[in-house]
C-alpha atoms as a PDB file:
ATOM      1  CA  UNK A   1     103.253 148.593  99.070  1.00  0.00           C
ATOM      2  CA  UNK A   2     101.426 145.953  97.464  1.00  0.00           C
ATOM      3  CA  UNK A   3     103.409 143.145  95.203  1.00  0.00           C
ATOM      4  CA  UNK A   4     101.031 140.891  93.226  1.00  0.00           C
ATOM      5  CA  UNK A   5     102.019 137.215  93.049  1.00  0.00           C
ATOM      6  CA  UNK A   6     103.592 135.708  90.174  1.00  0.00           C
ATOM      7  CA  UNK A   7     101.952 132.888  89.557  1.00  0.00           C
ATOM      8  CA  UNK A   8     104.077 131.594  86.745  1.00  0.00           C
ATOM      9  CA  UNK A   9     106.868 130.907  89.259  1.00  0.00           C
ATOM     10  CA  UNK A  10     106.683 127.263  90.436  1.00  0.00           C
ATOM     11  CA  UNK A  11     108.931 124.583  91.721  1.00  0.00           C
ATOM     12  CA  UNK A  12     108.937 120.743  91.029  1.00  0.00           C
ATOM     13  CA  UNK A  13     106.306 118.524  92.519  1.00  0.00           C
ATOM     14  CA  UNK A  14     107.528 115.542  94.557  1.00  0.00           C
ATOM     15  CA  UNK A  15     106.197 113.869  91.629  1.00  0.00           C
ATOM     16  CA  UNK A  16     108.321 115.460  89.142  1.00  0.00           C
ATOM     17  CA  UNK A  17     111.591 114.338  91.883  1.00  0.00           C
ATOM     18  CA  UNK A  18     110.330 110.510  92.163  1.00  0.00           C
ATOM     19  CA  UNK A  19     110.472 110.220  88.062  1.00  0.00           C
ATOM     20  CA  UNK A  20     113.499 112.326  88.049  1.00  0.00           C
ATOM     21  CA  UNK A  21     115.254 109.879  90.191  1.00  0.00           C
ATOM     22  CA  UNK A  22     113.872 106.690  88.672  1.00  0.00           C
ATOM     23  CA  UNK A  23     115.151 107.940  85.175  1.00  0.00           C
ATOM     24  CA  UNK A  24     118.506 108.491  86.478  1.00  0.00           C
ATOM     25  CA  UNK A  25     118.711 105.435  88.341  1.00  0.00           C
ATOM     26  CA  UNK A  26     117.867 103.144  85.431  1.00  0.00           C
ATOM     27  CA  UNK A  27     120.742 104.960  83.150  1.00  0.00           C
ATOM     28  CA  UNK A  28     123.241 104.426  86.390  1.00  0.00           C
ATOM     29  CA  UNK A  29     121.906 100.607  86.758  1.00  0.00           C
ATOM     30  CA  UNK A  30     122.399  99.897  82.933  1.00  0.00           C
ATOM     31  CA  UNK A  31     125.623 101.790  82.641  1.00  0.00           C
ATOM     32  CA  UNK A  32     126.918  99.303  85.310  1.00  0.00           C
ATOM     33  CA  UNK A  33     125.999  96.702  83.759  1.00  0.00           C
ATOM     34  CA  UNK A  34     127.578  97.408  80.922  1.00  0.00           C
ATOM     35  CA  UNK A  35     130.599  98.034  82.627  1.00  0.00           C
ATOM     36  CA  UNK A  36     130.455  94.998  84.517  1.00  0.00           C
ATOM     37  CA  UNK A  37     130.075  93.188  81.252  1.00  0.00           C
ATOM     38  CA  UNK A  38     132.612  94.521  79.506  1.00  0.00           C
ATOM     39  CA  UNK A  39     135.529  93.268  82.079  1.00  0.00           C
ATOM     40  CA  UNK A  40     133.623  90.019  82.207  1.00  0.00           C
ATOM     41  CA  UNK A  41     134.351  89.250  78.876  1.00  0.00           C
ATOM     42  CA  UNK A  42     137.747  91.284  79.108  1.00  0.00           C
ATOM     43  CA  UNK A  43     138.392  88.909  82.233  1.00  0.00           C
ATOM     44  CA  UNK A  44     137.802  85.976  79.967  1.00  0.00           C
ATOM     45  CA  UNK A  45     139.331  86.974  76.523  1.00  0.00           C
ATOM     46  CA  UNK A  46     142.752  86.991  78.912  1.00  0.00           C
ATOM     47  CA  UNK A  47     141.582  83.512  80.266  1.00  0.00           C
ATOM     48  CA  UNK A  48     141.875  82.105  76.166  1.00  0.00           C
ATOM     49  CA  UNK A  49     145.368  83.607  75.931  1.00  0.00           C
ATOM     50  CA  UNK A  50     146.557  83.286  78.942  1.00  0.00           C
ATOM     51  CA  UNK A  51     145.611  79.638  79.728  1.00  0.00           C
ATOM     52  CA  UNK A  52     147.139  78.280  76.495  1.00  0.00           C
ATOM     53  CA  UNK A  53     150.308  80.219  77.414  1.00  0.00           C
ATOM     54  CA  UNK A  54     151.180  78.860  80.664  1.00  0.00           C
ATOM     55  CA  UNK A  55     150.308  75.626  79.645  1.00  0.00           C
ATOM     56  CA  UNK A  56     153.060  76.125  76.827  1.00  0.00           C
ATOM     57  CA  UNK A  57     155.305  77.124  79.202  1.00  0.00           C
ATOM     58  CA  UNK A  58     155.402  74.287  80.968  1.00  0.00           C
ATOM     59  CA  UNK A  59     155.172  72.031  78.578  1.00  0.00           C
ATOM     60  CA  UNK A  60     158.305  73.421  76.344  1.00  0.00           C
ATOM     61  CA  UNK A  61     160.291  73.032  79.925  1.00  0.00           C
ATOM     62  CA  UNK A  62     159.501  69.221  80.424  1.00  0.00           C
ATOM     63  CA  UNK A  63     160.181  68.527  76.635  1.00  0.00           C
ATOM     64  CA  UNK A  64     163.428  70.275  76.802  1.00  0.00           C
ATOM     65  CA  UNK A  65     164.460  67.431  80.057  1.00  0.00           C
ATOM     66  CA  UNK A  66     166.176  64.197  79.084  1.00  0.00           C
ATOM     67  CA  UNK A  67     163.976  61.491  78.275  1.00  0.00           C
ATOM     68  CA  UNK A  68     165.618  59.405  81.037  1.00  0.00           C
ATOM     69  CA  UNK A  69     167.437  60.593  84.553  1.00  0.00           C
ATOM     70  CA  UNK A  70     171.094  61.293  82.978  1.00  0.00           C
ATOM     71  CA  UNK A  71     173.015  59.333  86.078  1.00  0.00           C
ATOM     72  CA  UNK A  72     170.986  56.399  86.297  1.00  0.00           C
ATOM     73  CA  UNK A  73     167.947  55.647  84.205  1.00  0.00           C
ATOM     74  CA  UNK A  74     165.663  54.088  86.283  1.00  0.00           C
ATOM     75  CA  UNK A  75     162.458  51.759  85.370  1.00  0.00           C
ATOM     76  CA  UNK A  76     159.949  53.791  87.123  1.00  0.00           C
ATOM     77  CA  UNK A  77     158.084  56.800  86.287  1.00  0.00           C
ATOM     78  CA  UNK A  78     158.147  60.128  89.176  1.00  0.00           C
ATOM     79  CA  UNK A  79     161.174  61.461  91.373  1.00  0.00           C
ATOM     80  CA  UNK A  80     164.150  59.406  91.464  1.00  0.00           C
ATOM     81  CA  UNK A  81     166.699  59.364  95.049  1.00  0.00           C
ATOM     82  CA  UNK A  82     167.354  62.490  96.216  1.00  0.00           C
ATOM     83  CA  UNK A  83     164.731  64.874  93.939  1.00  0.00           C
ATOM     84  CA  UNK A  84     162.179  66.662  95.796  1.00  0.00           C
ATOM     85  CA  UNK A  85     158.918  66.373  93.872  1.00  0.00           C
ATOM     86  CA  UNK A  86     157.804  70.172  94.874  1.00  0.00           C
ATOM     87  CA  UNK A  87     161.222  71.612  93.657  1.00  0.00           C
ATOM     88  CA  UNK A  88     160.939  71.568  89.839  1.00  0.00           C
ATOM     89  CA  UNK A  89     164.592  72.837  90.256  1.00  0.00           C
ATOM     90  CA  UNK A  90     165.576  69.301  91.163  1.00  0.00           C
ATOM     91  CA  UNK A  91     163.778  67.797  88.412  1.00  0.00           C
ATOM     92  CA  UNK A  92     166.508  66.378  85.593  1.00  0.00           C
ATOM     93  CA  UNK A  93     164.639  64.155  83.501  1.00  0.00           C
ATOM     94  CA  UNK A  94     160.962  64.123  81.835  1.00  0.00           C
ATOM     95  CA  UNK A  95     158.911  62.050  84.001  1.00  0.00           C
ATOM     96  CA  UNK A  96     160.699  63.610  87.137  1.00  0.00           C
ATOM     97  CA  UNK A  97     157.385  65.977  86.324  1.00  0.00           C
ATOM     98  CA  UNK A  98     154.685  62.874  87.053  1.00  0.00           C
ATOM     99  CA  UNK A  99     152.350  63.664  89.729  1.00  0.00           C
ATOM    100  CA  UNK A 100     152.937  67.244  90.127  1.00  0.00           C
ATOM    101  CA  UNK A 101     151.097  70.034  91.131  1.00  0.00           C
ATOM    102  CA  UNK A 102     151.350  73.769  92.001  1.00  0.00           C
ATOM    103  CA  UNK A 103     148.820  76.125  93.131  1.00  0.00           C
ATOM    104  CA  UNK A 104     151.438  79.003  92.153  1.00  0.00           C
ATOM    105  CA  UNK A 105     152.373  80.280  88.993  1.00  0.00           C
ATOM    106  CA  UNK A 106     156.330  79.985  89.400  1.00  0.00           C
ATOM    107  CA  UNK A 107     159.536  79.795  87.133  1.00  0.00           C
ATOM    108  CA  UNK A 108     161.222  76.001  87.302  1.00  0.00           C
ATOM    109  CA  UNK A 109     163.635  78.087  89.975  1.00  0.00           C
ATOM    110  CA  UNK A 110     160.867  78.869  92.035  1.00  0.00           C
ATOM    111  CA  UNK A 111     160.405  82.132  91.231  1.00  0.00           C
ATOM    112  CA  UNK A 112     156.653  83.480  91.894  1.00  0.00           C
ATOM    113  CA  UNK A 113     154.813  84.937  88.966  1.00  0.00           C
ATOM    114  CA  UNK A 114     152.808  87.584  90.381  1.00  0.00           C
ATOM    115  CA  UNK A 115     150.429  88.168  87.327  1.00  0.00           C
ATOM    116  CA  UNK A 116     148.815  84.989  87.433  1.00  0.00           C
ATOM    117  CA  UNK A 117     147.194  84.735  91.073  1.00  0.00           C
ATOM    118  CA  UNK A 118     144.498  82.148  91.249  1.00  0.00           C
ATOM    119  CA  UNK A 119     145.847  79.720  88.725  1.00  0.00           C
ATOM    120  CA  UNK A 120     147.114  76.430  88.971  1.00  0.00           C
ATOM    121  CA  UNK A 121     149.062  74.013  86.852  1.00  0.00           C
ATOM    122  CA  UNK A 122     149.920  70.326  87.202  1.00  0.00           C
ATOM    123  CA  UNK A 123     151.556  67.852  85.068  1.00  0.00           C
ATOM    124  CA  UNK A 124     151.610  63.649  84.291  1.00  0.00           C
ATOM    125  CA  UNK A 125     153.961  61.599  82.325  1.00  0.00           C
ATOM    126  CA  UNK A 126     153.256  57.839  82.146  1.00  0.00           C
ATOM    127  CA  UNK A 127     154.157  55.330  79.250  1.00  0.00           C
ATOM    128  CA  UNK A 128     152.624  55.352  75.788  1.00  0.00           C
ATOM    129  CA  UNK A 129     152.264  52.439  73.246  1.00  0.00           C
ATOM    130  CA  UNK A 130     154.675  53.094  70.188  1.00  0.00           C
ATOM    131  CA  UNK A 131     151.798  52.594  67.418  1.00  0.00           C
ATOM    132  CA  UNK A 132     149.159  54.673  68.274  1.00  0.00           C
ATOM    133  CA  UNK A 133     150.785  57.036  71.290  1.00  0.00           C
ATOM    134  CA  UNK A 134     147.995  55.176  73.687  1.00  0.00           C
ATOM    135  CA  UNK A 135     148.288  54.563  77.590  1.00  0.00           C
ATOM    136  CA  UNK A 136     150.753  51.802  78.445  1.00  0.00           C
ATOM    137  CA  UNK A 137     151.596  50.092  81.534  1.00  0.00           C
ATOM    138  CA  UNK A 138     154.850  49.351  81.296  1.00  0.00           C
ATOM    139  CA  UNK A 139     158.640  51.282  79.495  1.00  0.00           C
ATOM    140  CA  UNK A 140     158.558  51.586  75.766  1.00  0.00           C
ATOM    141  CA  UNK A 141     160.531  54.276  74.920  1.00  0.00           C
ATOM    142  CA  UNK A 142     157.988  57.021  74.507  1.00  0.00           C
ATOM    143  CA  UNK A 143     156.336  58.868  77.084  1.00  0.00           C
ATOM    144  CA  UNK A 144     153.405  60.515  77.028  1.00  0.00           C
ATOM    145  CA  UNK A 145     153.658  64.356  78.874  1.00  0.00           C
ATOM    146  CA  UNK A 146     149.903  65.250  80.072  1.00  0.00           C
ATOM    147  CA  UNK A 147     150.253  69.253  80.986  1.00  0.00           C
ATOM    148  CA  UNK A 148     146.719  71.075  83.070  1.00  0.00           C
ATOM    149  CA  UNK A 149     145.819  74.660  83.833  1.00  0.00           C
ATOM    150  CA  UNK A 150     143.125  75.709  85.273  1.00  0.00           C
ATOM    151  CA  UNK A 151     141.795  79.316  85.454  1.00  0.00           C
ATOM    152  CA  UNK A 152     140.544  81.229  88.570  1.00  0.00           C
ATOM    153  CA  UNK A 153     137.486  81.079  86.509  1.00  0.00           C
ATOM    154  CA  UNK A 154     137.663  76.673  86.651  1.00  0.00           C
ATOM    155  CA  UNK A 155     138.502  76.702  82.907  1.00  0.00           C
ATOM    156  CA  UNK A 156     140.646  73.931  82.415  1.00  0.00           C
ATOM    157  CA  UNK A 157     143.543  74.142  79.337  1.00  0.00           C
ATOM    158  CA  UNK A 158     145.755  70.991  78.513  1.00  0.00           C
ATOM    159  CA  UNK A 159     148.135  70.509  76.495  1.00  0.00           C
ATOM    160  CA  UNK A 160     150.025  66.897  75.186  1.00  0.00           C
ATOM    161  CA  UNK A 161     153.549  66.097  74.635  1.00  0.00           C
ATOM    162  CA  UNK A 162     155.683  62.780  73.152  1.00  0.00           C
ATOM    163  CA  UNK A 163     159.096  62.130  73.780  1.00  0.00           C
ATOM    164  CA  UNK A 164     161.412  59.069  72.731  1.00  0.00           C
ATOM    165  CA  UNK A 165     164.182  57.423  74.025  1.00  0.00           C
ATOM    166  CA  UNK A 166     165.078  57.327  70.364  1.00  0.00           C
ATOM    167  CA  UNK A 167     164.166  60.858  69.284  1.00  0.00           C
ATOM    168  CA  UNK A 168     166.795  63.839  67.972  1.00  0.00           C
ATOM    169  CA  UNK A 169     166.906  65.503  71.004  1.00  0.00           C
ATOM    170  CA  UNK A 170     168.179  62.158  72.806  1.00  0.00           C
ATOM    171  CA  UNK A 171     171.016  61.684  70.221  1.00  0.00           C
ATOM    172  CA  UNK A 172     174.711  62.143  71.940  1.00  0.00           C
ATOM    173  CA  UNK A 173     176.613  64.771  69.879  1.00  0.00           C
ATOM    174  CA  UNK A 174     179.901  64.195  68.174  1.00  0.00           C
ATOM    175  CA  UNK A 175     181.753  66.287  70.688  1.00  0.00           C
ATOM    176  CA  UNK A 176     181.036  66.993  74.447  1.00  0.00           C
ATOM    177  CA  UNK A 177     179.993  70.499  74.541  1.00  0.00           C
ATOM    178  CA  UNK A 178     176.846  72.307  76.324  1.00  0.00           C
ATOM    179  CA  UNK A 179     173.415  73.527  74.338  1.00  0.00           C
ATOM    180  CA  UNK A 180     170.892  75.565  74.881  1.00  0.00           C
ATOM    181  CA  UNK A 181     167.599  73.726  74.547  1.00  0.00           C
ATOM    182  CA  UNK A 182     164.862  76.146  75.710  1.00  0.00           C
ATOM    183  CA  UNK A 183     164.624  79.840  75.066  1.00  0.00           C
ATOM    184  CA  UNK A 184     162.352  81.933  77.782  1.00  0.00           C
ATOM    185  CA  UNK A 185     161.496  85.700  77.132  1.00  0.00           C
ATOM    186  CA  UNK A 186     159.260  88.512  79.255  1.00  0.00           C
ATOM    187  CA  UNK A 187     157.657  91.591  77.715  1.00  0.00           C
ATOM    188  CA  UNK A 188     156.204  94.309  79.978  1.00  0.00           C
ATOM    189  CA  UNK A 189     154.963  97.417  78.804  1.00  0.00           C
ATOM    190  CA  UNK A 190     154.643 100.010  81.710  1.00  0.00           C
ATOM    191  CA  UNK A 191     152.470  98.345  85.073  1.00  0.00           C
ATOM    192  CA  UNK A 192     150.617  96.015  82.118  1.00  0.00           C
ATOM    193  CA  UNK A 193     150.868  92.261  83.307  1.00  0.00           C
ATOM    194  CA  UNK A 194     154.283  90.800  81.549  1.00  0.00           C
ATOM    195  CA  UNK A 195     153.675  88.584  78.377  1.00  0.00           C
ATOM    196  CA  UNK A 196     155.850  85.671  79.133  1.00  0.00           C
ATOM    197  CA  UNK A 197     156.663  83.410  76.604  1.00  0.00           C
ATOM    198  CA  UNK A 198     158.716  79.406  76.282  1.00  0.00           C
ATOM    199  CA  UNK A 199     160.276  77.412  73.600  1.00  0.00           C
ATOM    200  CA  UNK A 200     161.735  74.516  72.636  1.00  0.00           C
ATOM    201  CA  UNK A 201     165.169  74.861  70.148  1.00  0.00           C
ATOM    202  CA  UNK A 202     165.093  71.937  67.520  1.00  0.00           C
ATOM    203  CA  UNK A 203     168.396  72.256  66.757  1.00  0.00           C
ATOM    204  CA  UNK A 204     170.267  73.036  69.525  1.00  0.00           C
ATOM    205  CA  UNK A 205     172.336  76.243  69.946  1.00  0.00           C
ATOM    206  CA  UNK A 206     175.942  76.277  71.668  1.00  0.00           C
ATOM    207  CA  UNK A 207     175.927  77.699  74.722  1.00  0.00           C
ATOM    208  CA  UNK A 208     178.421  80.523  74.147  1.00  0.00           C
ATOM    209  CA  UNK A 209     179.351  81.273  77.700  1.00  0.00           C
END
């Protein structure tokens, strides 16, 4: 038996496949660019927070340090006798913190912070000029805390810090008794990175234990 062709059946033409696939492609290419530039920026909104905040952080620990090593003073800035100057746990005065460097996020006990990876933070203390808070080469009474962070990125926060030899938080209280100077907190929510946070107490708080 005879069947007649339909000739209104037809497939696509290699043609019809190229185009096909150069249309697709283009949406695929320009959706991941989008993508791409959406955690860019993402990547570098959490740059402008969190480059300000460790840089706080550090900064509230060396203000909350004597202004002078409490045993015996000494007329030079950096590490006195005995104080390692990678071990920020040693450190017991402000400019114990001049000259140093880590390229690890880590709590003054050593303690790695794992969210951070790729940053770095340093620190310099030297002398400043009573007037004007200026570089000065030799003691004063006020010192001048320099704090640095840089970003995986290369963006650089600092931050600045004075202290006094005759400022409140150098002033002997009426009775011995122990303070709390600096309060630390951590908020996680789920796997999210932990917010962590550091401040300085102007009036000092009893240590109740």
């Amino acid at each position: 038996m005879y069947h007649p062709r339909n000739n209104n059946r037809r497939g696509l033409s290699l043609v019809e496949v190229v185009v096909s696939s150069l249309l697709v492609g283009t949406v695929v290419v320009g959706s991941l660019e989008m993508l791409g530039a959406s955690v860019r920026s993402q990547t570098a909104a959490n740059d402008l927070i969190d480059g300000p905040r460790l840089a706080d952080m550090l900064l509230a620990e060396i203000m909350s340090m004597p202004y002078e090593d409490p045993e015996d003073g000494g007329s030079s800035l950096g590490n006195d006798s005995g104080e390692s100057s990678g071990d920020r746990a040693d450190f017991d005065d402000v400019d114990d913190y001049e000259g140093w460097s880590s390229a690890q996020i880590e709590t003054r006990n050593g303690n790695a912070i794992s969210e951070y990876p790729g940053w770095t933070r340093s620190s310099s203390v030297s002398w400043a000029e009573r007037l004007n808070g200026s570089w000065w080469f030799m003691e004063t009474g006020l010192k001048h805390i320099i704090v640095t962070v840089t970003a995986p990125d290369g963006a650089v926060t600092k931050r600045h810090g004075w202290r006094s030899r005759d400022g409140s938080l150098e002033q002997p209280p009426t009775v011995d008794k122990t303070v709390v100077t600096q309060i630390e907190a951590t908020l996680s929510i789920g796997s999210a990175s932990a917010a962590i946070g550091t401040t300085n107490l102007l009036n000092h708080v009893e240590d109740p234990n």
